[in-house]
Every structure is written in structure tokens, then in C-alpha cells.
Protein backbone atom coordinates (compact mmCIF):
# COMPACT_ATOMS: atom_id res chain seq x y z
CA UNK A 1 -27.77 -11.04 13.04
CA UNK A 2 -25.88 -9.25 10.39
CA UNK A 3 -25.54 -10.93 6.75
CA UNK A 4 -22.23 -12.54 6.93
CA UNK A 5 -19.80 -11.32 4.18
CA UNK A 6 -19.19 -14.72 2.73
CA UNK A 7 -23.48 -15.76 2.18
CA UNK A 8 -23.88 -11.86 0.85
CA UNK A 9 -20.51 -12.54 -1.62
CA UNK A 10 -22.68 -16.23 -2.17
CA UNK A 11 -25.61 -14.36 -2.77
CA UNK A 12 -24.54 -12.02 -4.96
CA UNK A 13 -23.27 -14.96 -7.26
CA UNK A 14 -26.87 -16.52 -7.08
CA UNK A 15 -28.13 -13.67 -8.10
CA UNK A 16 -26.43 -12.99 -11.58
CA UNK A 17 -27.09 -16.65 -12.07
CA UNK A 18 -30.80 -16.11 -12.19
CA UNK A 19 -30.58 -13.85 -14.61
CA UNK A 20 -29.85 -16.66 -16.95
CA UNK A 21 -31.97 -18.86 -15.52
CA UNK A 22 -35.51 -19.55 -13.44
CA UNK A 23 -33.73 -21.36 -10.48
CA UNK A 24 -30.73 -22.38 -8.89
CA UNK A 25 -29.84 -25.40 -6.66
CA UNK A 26 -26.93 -25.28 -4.44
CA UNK A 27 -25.50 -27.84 -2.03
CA UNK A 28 -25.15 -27.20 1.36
CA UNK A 29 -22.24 -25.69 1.97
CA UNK A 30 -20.86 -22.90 4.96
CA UNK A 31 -22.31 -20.10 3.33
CA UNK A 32 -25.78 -21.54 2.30
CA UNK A 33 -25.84 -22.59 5.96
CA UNK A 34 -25.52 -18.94 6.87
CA UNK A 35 -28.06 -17.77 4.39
CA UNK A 36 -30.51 -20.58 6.36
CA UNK A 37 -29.67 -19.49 9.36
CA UNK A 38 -30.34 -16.08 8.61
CA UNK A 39 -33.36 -16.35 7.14
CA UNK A 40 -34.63 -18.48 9.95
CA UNK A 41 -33.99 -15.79 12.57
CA UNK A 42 -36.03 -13.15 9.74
CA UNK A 43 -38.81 -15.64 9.92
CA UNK A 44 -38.57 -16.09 5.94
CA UNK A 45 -40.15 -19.88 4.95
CA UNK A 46 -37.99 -21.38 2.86
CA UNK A 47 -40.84 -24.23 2.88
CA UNK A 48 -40.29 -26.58 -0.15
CA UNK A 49 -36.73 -24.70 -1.05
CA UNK A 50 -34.67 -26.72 1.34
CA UNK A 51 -33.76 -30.23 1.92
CA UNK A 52 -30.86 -32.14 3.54
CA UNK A 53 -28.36 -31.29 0.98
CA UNK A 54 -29.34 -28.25 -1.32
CA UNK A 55 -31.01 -24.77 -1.13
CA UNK A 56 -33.40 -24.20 -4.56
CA UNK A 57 -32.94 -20.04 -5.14
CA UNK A 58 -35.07 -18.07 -6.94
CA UNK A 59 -36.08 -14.43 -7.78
CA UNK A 60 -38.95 -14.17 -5.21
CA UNK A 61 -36.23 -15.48 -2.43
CA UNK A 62 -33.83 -12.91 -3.04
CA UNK A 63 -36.78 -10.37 -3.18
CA UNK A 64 -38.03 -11.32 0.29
CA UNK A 65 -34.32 -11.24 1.44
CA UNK A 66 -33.97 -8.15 0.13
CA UNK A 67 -37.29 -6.48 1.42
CA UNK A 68 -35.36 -7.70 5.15
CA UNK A 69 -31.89 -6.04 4.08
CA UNK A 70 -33.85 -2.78 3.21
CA UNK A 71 -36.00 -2.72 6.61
CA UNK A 72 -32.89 -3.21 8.67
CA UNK A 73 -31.00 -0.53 6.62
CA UNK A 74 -28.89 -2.82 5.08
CA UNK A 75 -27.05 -2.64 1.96
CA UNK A 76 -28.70 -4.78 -0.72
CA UNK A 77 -27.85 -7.93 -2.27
CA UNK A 78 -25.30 -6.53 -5.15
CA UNK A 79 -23.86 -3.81 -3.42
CA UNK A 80 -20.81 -5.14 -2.09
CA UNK A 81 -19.01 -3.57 0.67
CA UNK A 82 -15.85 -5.01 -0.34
CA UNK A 83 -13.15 -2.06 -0.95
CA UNK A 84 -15.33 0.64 0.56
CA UNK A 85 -14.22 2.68 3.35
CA UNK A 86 -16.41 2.48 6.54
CA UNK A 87 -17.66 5.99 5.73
CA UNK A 88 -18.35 5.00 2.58
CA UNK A 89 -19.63 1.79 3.85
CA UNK A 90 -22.37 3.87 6.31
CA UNK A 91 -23.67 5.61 3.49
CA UNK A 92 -24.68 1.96 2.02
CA UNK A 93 -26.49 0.51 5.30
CA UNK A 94 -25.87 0.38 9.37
CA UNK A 95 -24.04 -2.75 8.45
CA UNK A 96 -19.94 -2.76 8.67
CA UNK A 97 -17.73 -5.39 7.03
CA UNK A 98 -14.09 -4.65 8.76
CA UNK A 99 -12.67 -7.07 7.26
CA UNK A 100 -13.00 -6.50 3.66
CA UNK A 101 -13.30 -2.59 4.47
CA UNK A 102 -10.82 0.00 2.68
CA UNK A 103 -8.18 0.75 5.57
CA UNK A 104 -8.41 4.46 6.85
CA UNK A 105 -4.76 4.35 5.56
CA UNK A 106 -5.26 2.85 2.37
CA UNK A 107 -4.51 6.13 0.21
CA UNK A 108 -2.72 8.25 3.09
CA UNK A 109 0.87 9.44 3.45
CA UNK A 110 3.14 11.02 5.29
CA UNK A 111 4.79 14.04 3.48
CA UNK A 112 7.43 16.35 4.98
CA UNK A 113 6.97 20.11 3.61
CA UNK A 114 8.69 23.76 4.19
CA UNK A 115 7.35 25.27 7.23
CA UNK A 116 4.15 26.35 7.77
CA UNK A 117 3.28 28.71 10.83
CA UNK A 118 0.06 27.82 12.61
CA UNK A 119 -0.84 30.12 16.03
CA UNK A 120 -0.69 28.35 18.63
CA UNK A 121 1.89 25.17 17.29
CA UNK A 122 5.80 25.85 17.82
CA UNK A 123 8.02 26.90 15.16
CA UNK A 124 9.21 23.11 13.34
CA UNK A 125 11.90 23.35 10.85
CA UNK A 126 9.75 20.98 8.59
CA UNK A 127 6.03 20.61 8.31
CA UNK A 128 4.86 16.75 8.39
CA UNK A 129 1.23 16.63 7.14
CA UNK A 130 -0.83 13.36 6.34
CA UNK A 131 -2.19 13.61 3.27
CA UNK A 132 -4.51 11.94 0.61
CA UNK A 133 -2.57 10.76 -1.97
CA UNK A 134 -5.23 11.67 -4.73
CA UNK A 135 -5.15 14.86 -2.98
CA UNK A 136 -1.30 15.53 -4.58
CA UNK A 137 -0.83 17.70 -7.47
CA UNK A 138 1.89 15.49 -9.01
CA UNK A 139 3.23 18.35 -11.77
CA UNK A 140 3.96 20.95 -9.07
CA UNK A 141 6.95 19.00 -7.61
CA UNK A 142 9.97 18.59 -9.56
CA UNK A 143 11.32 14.97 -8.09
CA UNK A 144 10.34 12.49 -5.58
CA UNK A 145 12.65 11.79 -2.87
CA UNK A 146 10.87 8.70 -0.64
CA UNK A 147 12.75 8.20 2.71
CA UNK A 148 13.14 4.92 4.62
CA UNK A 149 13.59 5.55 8.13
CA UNK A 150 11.01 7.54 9.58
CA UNK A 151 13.32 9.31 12.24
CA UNK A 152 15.76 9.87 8.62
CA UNK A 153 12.22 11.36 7.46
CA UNK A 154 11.25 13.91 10.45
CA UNK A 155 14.77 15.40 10.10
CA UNK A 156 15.01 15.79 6.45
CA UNK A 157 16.03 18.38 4.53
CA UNK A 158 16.07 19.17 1.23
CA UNK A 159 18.63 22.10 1.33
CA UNK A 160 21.42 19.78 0.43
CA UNK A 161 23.53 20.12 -2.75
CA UNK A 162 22.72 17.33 -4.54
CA UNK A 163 19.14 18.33 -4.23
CA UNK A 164 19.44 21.96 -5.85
CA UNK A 165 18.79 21.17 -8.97
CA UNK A 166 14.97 20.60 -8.18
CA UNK A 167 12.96 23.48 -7.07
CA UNK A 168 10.24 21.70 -5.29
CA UNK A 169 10.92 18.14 -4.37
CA UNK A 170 8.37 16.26 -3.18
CA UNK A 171 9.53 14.17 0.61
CA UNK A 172 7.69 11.14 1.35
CA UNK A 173 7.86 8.36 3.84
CA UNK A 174 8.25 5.07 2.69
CA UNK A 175 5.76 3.85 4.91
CA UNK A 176 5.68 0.72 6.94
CA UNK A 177 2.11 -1.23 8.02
CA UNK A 178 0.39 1.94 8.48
CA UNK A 179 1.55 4.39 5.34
CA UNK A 180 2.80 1.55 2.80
CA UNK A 181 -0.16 0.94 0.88
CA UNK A 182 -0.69 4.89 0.45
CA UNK A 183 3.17 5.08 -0.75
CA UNK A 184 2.58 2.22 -3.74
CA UNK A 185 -0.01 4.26 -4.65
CA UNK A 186 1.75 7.20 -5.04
CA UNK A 187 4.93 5.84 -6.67
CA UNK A 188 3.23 3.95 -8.94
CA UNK A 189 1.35 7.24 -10.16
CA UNK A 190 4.67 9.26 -10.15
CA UNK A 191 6.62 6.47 -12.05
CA UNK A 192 4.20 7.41 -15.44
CA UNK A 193 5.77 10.96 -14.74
CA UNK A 194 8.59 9.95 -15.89
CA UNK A 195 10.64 12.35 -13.11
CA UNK A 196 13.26 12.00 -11.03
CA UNK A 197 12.38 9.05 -7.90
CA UNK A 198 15.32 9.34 -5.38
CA UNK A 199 15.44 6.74 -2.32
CA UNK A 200 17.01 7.62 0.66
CA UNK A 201 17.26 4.96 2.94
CA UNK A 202 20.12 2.77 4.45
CA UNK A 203 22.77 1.55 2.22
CA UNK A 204 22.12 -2.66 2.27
CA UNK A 205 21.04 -5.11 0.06
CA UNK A 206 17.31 -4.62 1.01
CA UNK A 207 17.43 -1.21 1.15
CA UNK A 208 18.37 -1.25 -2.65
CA UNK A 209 16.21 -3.77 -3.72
CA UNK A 210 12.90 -1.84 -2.25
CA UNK A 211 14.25 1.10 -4.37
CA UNK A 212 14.18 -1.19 -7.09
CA UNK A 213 10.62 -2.66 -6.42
CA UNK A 214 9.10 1.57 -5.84
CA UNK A 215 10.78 2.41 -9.82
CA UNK A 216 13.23 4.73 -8.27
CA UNK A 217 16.05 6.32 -10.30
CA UNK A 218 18.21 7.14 -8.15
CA UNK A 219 19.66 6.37 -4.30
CA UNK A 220 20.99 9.20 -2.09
CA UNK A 221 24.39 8.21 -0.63
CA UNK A 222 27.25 9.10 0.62
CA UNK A 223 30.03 9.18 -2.02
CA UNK A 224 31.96 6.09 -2.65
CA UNK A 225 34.92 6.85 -0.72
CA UNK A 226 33.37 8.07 2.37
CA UNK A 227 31.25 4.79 2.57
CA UNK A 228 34.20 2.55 1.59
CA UNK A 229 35.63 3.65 5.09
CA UNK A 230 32.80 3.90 7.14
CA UNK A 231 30.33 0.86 5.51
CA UNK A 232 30.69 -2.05 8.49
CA UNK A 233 30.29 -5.51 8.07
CA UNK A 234 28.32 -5.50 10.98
CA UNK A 235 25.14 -4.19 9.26
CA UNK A 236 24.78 -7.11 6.31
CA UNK A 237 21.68 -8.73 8.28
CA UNK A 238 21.23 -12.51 7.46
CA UNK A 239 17.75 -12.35 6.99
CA UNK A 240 19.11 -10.28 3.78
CA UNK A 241 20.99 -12.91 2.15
CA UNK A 242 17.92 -14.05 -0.16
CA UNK A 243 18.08 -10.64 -1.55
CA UNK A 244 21.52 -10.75 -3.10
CA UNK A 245 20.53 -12.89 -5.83
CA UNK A 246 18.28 -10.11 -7.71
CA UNK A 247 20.80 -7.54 -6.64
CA UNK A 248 23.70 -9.89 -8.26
CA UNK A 249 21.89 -9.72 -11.58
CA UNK A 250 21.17 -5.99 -11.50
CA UNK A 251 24.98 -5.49 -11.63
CA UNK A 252 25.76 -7.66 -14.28
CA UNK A 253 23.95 -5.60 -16.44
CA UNK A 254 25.40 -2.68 -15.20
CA UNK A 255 28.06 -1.01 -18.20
CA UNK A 256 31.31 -0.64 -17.38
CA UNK A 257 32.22 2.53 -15.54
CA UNK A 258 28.82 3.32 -14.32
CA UNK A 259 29.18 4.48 -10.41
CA UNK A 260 26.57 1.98 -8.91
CA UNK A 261 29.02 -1.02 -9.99
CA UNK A 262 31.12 0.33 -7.15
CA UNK A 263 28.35 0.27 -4.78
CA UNK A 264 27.06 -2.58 -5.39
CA UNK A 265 30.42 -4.65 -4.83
CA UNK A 266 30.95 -2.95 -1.65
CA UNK A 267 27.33 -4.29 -0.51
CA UNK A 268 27.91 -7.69 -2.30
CA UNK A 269 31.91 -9.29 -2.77
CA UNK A 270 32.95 -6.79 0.85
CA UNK A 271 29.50 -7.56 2.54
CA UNK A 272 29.30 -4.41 3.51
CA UNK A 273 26.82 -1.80 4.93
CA UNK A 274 25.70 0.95 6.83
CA UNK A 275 22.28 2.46 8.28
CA UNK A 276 20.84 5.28 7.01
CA UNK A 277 20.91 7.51 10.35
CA UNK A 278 24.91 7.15 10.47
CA UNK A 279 25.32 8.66 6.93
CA UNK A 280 27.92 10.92 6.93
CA UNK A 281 30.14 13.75 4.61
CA UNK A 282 27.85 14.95 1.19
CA UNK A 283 25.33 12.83 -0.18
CA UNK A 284 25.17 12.30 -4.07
CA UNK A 285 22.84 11.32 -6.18
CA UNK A 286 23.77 7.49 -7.63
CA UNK A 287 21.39 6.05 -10.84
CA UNK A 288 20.02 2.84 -10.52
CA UNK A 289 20.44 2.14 -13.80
């Protein structure tokens, strides 16, 4: 029987406690119930220790359950294995805690670069790689441009005009339940770069507002007039009503004349919008702000 998470986090707490102190009661709850338990099945006495409704700790305790953590190759009391990946976790003890583990995905995303021959693989117009995100060099690319759609992201290119100005941008994935966590990483890192963030993804309220919440600058649209004939009403999902509010105030503050106002009112007074795949004509560049 492993140590389970919640008596080692218990532990733990027991143990900085005694280093103020000689002993420490406490009552009987779930996780001194799985400290008993466990010691029971290690044959450790807890003799005069334990009663109906507390557990006395003290330093020769956590010693013996230590001495038990060690010979089962264990990590010991203090190490946590919170955070740690399961490699990292290995190196600690045979013992695996999934459930507060680092996910394998944690720091990984998907990034789309220019093609990169390997013998044996087919010719691709992009390469798609899965990277670390500590891994990036964040200076050597010259703007971030973080797609939505993940079919949007296999096909894109960045030989498009409004894209010229930047020598090497850097294209990302959004993410979803697999890559997001890797992408907040990374966004938040580039935002203290103080570059260019574009986000291409579909033109509705949501769309905009997760541009909003990732500190991009910019979103890569069609221009105005192409999308005031083509935006439907048919994509303005219901579920993205709640949205509107935040969206409502970012436009007050917009100034006069500035080119999202436009956009904006088509998304919010027409209730209009369109999917990123059925972009059409030459995308611009819009600020956010």
C-alpha cells in the first residue's frame, strides 16, 4: 500500500509543526486514518500514540515512517510529488502520484515552421514540430502569430502580405485540452517581449475575447468590407452571449476612428460572424487596442 497523497500532504504539515514543538495531537480525521492504516500494514506500533479520537505525532514516528518510505524506495516525507513530472517523479521513489503529477503536456506546443527535409518523410509545405516551450529562443522570432483552429494551423502560411513585415514569425497553436496549458505559458513569456502577438482565429465574440485574455495585439482578418458581406448571422453561437458584455466595454474605450470600432459593431449591434476556415480575400492586421 502506497502512501496516499492526502496523509503524505498531512504529514508533511506534521512535520514542520514539530519543529516548533515536541508533539502534536491530531483528531481523527480521513487522512490520519490513512496514516493508521498504513502504518498498521508496515507493522509500526503506534502503542500509546492512538486513541479513539486523536493520533499524538512525534519525531521518532516520522523517523520510523520514514526508515519504511526509504526501504520501499519511496520518496520521503517532505519531498512532495506535487508538480513533478512522472519522470521526474521516478527519480524521487517507485511511487507515482497521477493525480497531482505535471501533465506530459504541461509545457509542450505545437509550432508550425518552414520546411524541413527529413529522408525518408514526404515533402510538407510546413513543418509541425512539438516542442518544449522553455526550449524556444523567444528573441529569434520577430512576432507571434497564435492560431485557433488547428486545421487553420496545419495549413498556415506566413507568406501573406500583411505578414512581410516580420522576418521570422513565430506560428503557434492555440491549443485546446492537450496544448493549452503549454500555450499560456508561452504567451505569457512573450507578452514581457513587448512584440507583436497576432491571433488568427474565427471572427466572433469569443474568438476576440480569448485574444484578449492571451495579451494579443493584434487579430488577422479579413478587411472590413469583405467581412461586412460575407460575416453570417448564422455563426453568433448562444452559448456566446455572456461574452458580449466584456467585449461591449472594450469598444467603448475604443477612440474614434480606430478600425476595430468597425469590427466590433459588426460582431455586436449586426450579430454577426464568420469561422475562421471560410476567411476569404487579404487578411490585415487589426489592433486590439
Amino acid at each position: 500500500m502506497n502512501l496516499p497523497s492526502r496523509a503524505r500532504t498531512g504529514l508533511n504539515g506534521v512535520a514542520r509543526e514539530l519543529l516548533r514543538q515536541p508533539t502534536v495531537e491530531k483528531p481523527r480525521r480521513q487522512w490520519v486514518d490513512d496514516v493508521v492504516a498504513w502504518c498498521h500494514q508496515h507493522d509500526i506500533d503506534l502503542a500509546s500514540r492512538i486513541n479513539g479520537k486523536t493520533l499524538r505525532f512525534d519525531a521518532a514516528l516520522l523517523a520510523q515512517i520514514n526508515d519504511v518510505l526509504e526501504s520501499a524506495r519511496l520518496a520521503p516525507l517532505g519531498r512532495s510529488l506535487s508538480g513533478l513530472s512522472s519522470s521526474a517523479q521516478a527519480k524521487e521513489g517507485v511511487e507515482e502520484d497521477k493525480a497531482t503529477r505535471e501533465s506530459p503536456r504541461a509545457r509542450r506546443v505545437l509550432v508550425s515552421f518552414p520546411p524541413q527535409p527529413i529522408a525518408g518523410l514526404a515533402n510538407e509545405p510546413r513543418a509541425i514540430r512539438d516542442v518544449d516551450v522553455l526550449g524556444l529562443k523567444l528573441s529569434a522570432f520577430s512576432a507571434l502569430v497564435q492560431v485557433e483552429n488547428l486545421d487553420s494551423f496545419y495549413e498556415f502560411s506566413p507568406e501573406l502580405p500583411a505578414l512581410s513585415g516580420y522576418a521570422n514569425p513565430l506560428i503557434v497553436y492555440r491549443g485546446d485540452s492537450h496544448y493549452g496549458g503549454g500555450f499560456a505559458l508561452l504567451a505569457e513569456a512573450w507578452h514581457k517581449t513587448r512584440r507583436t502577438h497576432i491571433y488568427a482565429g474565427d471572427f466572433d465574440i469569443k474568438g476576440v475575447t480569448v485574444a484578449l485574455d492571451s495579451n494579443a495585439t493584434h487579430l488577422f482578418l479579413p478587411s472590413i468590407e469583405w467581412l461586412t458581406q460575407h460575416a453570417t448571422s448564422l455563426h453568433v453561437p448562444a452559448e456566446q452571449f455572456p461574452y458580449q458584455r466584456r467585449l461591449r466595454k472594450h469598444l467603448a474605450v475604443q477612440p474614434s476612428g480606430h478600425p476595430l470600432r468597425d469590427y466590433l459593431a459588426l460582431l455586436l449591434e449586426k450579430q454577426r460572424g464568420l469561422k475562421q476556415q471560410w476567411f476569404g480575400g487579404e487578411l490585415v492586421r487589426v489592433a486590439l487596442s
